[in-house]
N, C-alpha and C. Protein backbone atom coordinates (compact mmCIF):
# COMPACT_ATOMS: atom_id res chain seq x y z
N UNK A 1 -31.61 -77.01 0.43
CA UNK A 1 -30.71 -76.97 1.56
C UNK A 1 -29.37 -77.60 1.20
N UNK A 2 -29.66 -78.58 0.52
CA UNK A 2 -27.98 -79.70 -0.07
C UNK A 2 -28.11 -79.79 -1.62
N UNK A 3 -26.61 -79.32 -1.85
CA UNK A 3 -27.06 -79.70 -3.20
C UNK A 3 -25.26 -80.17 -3.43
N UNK A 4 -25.46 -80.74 -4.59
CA UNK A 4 -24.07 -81.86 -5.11
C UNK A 4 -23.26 -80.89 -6.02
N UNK A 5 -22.16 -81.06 -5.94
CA UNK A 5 -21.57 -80.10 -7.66
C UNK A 5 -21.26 -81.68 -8.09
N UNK A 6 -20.38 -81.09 -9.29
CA UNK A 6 -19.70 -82.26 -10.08
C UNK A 6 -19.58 -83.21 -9.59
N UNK A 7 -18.50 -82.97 -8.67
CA UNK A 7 -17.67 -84.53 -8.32
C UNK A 7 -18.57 -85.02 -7.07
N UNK A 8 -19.51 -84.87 -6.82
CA UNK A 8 -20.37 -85.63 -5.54
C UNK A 8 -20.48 -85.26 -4.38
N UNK A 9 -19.62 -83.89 -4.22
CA UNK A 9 -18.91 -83.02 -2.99
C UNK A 9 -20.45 -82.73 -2.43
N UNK A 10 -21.27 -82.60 -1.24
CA UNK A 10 -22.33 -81.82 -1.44
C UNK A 10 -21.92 -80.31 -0.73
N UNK A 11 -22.35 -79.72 -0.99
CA UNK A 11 -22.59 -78.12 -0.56
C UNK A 11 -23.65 -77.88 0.32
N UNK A 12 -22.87 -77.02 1.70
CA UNK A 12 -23.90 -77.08 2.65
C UNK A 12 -24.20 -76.02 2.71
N UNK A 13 -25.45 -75.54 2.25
CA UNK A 13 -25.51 -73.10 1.96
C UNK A 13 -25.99 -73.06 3.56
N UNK A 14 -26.39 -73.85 4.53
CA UNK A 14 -27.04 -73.40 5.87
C UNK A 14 -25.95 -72.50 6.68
N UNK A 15 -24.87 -72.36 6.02
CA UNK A 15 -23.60 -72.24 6.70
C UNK A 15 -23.14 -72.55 7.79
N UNK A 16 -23.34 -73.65 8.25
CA UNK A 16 -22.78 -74.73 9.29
C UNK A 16 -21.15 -74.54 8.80
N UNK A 17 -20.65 -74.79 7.64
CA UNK A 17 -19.24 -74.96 7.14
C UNK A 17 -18.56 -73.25 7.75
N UNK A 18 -19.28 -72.38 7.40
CA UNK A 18 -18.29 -71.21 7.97
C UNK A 18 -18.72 -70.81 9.35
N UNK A 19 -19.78 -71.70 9.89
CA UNK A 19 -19.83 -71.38 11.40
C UNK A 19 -18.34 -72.13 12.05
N UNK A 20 -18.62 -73.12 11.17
CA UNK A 20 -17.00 -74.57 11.85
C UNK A 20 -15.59 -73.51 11.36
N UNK A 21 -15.59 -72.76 10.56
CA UNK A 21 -14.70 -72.22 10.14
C UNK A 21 -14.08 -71.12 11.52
N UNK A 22 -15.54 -70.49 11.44
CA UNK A 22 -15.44 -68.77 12.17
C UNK A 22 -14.73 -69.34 13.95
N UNK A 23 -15.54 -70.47 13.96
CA UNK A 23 -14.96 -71.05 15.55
C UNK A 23 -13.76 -71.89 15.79
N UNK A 24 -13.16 -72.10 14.70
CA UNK A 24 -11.73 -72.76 14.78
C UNK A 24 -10.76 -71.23 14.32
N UNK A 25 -11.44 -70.54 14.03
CA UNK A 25 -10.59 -68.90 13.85
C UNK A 25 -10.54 -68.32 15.19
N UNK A 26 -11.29 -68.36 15.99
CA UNK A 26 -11.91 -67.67 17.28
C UNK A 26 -11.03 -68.47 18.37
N UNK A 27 -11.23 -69.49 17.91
CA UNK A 27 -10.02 -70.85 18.71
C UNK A 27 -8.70 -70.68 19.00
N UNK A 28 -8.33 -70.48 17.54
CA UNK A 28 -6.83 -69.77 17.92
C UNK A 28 -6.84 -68.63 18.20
N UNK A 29 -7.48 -67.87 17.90
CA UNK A 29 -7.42 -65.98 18.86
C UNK A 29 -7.43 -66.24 20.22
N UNK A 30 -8.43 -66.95 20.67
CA UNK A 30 -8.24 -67.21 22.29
C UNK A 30 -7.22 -67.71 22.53
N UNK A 31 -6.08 -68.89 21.88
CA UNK A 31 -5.30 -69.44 22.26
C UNK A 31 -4.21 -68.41 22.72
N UNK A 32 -3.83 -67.85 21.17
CA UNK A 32 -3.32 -66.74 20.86
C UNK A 32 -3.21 -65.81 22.57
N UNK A 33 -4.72 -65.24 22.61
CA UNK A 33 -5.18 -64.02 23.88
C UNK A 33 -4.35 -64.68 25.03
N UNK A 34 -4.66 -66.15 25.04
CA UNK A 34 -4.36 -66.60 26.32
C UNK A 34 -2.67 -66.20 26.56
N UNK A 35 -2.16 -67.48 25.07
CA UNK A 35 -0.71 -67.11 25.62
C UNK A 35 0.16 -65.72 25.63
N UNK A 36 -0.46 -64.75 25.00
CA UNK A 36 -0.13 -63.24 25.49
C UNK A 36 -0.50 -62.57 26.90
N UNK A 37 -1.64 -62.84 27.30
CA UNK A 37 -2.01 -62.63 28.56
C UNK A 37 -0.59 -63.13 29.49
N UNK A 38 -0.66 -64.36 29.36
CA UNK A 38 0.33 -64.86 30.44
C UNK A 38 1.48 -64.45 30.02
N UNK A 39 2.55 -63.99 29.06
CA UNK A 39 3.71 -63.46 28.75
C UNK A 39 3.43 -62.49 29.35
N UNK A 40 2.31 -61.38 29.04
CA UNK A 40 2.44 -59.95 29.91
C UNK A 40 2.40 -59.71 31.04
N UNK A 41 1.55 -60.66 31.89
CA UNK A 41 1.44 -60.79 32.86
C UNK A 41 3.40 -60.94 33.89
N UNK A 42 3.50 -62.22 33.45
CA UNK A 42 4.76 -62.53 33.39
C UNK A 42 6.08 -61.46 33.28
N UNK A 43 5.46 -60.59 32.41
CA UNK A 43 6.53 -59.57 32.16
C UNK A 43 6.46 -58.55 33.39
N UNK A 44 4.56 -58.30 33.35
CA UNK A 44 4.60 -57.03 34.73
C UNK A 44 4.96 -57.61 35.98
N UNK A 45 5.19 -58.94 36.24
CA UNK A 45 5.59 -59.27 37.87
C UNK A 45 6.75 -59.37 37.95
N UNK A 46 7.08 -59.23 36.81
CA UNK A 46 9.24 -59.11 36.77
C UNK A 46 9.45 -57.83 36.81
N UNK A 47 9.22 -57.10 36.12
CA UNK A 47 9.16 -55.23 36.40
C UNK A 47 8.85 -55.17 37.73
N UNK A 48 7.85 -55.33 38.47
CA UNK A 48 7.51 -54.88 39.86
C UNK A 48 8.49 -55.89 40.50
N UNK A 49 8.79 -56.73 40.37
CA UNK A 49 10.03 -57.28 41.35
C UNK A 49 10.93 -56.30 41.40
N UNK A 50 11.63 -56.43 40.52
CA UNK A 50 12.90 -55.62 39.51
C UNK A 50 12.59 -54.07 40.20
N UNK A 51 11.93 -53.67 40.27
CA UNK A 51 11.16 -52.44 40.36
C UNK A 51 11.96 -52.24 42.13
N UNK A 52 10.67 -52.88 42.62
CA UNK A 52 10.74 -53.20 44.71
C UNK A 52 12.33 -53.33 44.63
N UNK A 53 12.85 -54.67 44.04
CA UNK A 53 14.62 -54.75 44.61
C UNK A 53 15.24 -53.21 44.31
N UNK A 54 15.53 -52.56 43.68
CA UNK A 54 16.23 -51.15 43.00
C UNK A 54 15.41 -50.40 44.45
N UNK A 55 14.39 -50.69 44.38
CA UNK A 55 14.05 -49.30 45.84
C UNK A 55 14.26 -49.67 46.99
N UNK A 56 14.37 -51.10 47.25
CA UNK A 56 14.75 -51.89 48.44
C UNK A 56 16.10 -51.11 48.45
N UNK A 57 17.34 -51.22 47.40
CA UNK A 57 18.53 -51.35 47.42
C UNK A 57 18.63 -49.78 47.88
N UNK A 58 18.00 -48.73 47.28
CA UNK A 58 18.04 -47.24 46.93
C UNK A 58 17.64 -46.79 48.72
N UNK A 59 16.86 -47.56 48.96
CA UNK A 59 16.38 -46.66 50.55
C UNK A 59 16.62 -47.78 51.63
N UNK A 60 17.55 -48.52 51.88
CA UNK A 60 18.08 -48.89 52.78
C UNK A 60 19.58 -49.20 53.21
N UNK A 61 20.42 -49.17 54.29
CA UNK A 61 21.32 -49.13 54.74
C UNK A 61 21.80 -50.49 54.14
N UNK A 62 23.43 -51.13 53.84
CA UNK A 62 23.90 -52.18 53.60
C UNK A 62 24.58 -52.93 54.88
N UNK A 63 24.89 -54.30 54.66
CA UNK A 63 25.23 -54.81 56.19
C UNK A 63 26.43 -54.34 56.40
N UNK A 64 27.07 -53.53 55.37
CA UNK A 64 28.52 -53.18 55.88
C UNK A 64 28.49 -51.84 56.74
N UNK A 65 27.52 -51.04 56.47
CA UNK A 65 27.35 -49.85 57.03
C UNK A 65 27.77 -48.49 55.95
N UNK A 66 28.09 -48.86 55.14
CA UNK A 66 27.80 -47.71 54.25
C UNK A 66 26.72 -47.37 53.40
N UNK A 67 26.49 -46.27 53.82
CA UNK A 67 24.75 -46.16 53.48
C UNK A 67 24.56 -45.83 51.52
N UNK A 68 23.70 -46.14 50.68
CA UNK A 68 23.83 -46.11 49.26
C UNK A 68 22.49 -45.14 49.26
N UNK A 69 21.96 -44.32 48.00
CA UNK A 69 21.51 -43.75 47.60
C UNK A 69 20.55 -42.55 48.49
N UNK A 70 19.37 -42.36 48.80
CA UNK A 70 18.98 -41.45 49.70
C UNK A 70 18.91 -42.32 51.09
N UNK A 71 19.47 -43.20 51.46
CA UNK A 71 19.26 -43.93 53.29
C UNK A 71 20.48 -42.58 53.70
N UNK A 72 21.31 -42.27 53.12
CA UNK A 72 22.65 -42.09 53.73
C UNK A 72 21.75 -40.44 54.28
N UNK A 73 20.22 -40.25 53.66
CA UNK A 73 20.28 -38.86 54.46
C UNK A 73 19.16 -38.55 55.20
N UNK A 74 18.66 -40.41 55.71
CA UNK A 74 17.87 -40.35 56.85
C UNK A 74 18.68 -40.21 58.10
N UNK A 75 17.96 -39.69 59.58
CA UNK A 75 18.67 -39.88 60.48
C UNK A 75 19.29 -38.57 60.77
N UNK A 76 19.45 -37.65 60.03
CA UNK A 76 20.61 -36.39 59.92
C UNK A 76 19.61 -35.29 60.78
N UNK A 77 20.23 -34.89 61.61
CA UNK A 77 19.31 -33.28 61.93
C UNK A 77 20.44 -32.35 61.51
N UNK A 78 19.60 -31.56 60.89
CA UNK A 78 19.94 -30.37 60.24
C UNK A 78 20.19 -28.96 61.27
C-alpha cells in the first residue's frame, strides 16, 4: 500500500493523492461555473431591461405630446 523512493518521500498507489488532485480541479471548475453563471445572468437582466426601456420608449406617447415610433398610429380611425 506505502512504499518509500529514494529520498524518504512515501508513495501513496491507493490514489488518495489524485482523488485530492481531481477535487481541487473540480473546485475551480465550480468556482469558475459559478462566476460565469452570475456574469451571464447579469448580462441577460441588462438585455431585458435594455430590451423593455426601447419598447417602453417605441410604444408610448412622450410628455411633450409628440408621439415616437408606432404610438403615433394608435388612436387613428381609418
Amino acid at each position: 500500500m506505502y512504499e518509500y523512493d529514494s529520498s524518504g518521500i512515501v508513495n501513496d498507489y491507493n490514489g488518495f493523492t489524485t482523488f485530492i488532485v481531481i477535487q481541487y480541479i473540480l473546485s475551480l471548475f465550480r468556482y469558475k461555473l459559478v462566476i460565469f453563471i452570475m456574469i451571464f445572468r447579469g448580462f441577460l437582466m441588462t438585455a431585458t431591461v435594455l430590451q423593455h426601456l426601447k419598447l417602453h420608449k417605441l410604444f408610448t406617447f412622450s410628455a411633450h405630446g409628440e408621439s415616437t415610433g408606432a404610438a403615433r398610429d394608435r388612436g387613428k380611425l381609418e
